[in-house]
Every structure is written in C-alpha cells, then in structure tokens.
Protein backbone atom coordinates (compact mmCIF):
# COMPACT_ATOMS: atom_id res chain seq x y z
CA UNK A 1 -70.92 -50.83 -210.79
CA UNK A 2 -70.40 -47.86 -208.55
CA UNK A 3 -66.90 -46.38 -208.32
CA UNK A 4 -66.36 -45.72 -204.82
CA UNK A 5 -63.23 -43.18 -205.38
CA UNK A 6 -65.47 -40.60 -207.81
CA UNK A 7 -66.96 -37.57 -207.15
CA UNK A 8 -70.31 -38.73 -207.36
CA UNK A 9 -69.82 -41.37 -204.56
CA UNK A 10 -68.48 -38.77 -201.91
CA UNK A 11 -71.40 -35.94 -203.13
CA UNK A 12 -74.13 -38.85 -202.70
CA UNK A 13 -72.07 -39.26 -198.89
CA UNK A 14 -72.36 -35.69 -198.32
CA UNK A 15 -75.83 -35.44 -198.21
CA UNK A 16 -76.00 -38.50 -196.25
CA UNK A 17 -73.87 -36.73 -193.82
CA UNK A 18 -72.92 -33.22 -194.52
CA UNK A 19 -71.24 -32.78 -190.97
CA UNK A 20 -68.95 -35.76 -191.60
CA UNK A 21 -68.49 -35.58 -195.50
CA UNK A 22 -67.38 -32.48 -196.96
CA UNK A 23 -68.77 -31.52 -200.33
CA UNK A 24 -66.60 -32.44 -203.21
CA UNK A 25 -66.31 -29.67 -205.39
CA UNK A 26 -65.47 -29.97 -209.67
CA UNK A 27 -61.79 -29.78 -209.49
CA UNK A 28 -60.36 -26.02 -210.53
CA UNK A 29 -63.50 -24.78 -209.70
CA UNK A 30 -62.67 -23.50 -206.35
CA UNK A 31 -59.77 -21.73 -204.99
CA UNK A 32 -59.06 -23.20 -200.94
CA UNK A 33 -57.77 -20.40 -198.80
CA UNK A 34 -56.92 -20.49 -195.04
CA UNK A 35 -58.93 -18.99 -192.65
CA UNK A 36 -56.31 -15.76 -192.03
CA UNK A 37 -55.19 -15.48 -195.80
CA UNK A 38 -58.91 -15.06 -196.44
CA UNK A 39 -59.33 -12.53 -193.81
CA UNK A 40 -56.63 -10.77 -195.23
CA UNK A 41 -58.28 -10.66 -198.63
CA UNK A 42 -61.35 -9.28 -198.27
CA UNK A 43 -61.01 -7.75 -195.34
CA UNK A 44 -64.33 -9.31 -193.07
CA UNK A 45 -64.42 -11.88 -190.59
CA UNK A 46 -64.81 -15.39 -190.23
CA UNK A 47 -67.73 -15.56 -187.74
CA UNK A 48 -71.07 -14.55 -189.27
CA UNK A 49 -73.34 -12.47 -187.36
CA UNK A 50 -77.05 -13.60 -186.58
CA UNK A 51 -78.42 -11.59 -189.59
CA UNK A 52 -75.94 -13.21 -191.84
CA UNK A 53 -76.90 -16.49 -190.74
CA UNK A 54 -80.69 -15.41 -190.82
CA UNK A 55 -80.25 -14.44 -194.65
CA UNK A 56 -78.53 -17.69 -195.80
CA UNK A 57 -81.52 -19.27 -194.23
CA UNK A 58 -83.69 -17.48 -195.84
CA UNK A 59 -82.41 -18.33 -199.19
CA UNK A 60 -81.42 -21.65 -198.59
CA UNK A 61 -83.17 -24.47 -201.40
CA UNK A 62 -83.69 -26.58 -197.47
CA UNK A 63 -85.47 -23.50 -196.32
CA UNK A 64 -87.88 -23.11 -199.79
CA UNK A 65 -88.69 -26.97 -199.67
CA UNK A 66 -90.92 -25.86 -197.01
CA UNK A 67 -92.58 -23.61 -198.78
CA UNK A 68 -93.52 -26.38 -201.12
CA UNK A 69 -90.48 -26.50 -203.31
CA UNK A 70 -89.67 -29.55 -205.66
CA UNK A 71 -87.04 -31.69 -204.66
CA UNK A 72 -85.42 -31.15 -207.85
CA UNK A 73 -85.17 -27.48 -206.65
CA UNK A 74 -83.71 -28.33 -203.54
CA UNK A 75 -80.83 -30.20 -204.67
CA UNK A 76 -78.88 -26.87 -206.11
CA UNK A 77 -75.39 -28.05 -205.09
CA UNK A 78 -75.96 -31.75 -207.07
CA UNK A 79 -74.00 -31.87 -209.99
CA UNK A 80 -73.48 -34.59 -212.58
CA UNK A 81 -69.97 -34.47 -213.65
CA UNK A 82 -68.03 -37.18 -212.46
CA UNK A 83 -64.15 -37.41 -211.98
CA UNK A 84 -62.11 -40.12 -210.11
CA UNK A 85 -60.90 -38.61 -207.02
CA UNK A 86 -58.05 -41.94 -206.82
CA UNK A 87 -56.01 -42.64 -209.92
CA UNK A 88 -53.31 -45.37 -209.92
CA UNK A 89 -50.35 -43.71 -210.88
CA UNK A 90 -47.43 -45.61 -212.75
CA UNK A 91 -43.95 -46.67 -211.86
CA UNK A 92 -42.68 -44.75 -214.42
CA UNK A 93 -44.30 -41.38 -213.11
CA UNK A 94 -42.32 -41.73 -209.34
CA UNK A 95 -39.19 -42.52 -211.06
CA UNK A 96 -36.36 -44.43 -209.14
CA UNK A 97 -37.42 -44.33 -205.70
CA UNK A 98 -40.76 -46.53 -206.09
CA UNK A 99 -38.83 -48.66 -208.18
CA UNK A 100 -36.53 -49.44 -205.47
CA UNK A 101 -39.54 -50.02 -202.70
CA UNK A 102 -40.35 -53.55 -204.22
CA UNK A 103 -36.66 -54.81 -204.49
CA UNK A 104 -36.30 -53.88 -200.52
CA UNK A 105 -39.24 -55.80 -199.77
CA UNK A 106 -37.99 -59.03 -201.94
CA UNK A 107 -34.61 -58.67 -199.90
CA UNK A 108 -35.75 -58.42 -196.76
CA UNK A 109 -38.65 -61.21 -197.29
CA UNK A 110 -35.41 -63.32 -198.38
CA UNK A 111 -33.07 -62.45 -195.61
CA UNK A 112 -36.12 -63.13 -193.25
CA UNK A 113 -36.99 -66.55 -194.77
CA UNK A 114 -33.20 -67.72 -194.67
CA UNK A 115 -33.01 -66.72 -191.14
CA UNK A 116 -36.17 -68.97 -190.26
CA UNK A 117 -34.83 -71.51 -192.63
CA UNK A 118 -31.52 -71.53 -190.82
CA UNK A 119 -33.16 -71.63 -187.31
CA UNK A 120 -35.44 -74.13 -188.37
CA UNK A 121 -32.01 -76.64 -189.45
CA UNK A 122 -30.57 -76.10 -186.19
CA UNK A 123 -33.49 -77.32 -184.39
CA UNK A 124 -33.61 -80.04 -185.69
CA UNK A 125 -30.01 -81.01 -186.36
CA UNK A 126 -30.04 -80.73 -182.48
CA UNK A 127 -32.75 -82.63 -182.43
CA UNK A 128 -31.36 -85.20 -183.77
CA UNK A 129 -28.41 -85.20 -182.02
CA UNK A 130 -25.77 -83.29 -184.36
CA UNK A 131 -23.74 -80.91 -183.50
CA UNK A 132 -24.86 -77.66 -184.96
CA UNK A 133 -21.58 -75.52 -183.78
CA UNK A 134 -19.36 -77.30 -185.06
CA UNK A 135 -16.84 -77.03 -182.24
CA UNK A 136 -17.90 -80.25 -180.17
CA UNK A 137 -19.40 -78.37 -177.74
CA UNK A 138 -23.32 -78.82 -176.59
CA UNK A 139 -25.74 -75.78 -178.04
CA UNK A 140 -26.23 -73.64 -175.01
CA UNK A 141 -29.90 -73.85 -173.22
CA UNK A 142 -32.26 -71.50 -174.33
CA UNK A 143 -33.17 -68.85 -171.82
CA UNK A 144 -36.40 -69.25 -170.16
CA UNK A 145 -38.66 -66.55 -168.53
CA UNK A 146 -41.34 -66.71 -166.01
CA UNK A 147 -44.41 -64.79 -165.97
C-alpha cells in the first residue's frame, strides 16, 4: 500500500515533474521566506546572473551524471524519511464549531425532506380530487413558461 498524502508520494511526483510538483521538504527543516523579506535579509537579489546560473550547473548531481556519475549519486535531494503530509484531525481538537457543522446538515436534510414530503401529499391529494387548502377553493394552476 502506498500512502498517497506522505512525503514520499509527492518527492517520487517531483521528480516526475519538478515544474509542476514542488519538492517536499522534512518539516522544520526549512524556514519559507517571501521574496522581499528575503531580499531584505541578506541583502542580494532575486534574479541570478548568468555566472550564478553557470555555477549551479556546474555542480549540479544532473550535470555530473554526464560525466558518468551513478544514479545513486544523482539523486542528492532523495530522502527516506517519511511523514504524512494529511492527518485527520478530531472533533474534539476544533471544538464547538465542527461539532455544530453536522447538526446543520441533519436539519436542513430534514427541513428539505419534509418540504418534498409535503409537496409530494398535495399532489396527490389533488390528484385525487381533495381539497388540499382547505378553504373549498380549487388549488391555483401552476405557472407555465415557454422556451
């Protein structure tokens, strides 16, 4: 069995698709900043020259594969420590207000069943001929659109 909500699962998708999937790092082993607050910390910018670019190529485990590097060598961001990225959390843990979520949906699928229920007798206590007002009058005609 493969658990598709671990870490493993979306690393594995990653390098299946590295554009599409980011790379799930070990939680607390990273530290996410925003583009400016990063900036602002150490001071250099967020475009990298040619050089820069040029380097990381350089020293890239893609880059030494080529040079007739082992696979094993070239998978330097693989790591086998898997966590569960989804975890159920309880009722308990939300307090009140997911408590109250499921009672609102029992009321309303109750008030919406005795409204079809009660739609449902009228039809066909006019149907049959009844009187479904009460008053002795004839149930009005239902209104009728054309397209």
């Amino acid at each position: 069995m493969i658990p598709l909500h671990g870490r493993l699962f979306k690393q594995w998708m990653h390098v299946a698709y590295p554009r599409e999937c980011s790379f799930p790092h070990v939680t607390g082993t990273t530290s996410p900043q925003r583009a400016v607050d990063w900036m602002a910390t150490t001071g250099q910018e967020i475009a990298a020259t040619t050089e820069e670019m040029a380097q990381h190529m350089e020293t890239s485990p893609r880059h030494a594969r080529g040079r007739g590097a082992g696979l094993e060598e070239s998978c330097g961001l693989w790591t086998m420590e898997e966590e569960l990225v989804s975890v159920h959390v309880g009722a308990s843990e939300h307090g009140v207000r997911t408590s109250l979520r499921p009672a609102l949906r029992g009321l309303l699928f109750a008030a919406a069943a005795a409204s079809a229920s009660l739609a449902a007798l009228r039809s066909c206590w006019a149907a049959l001929g009844g009187d479904p007002g009460g008053d002795g009058k004839a149930p009005p005609e239902p209104a009728r659109f054309h397209l």
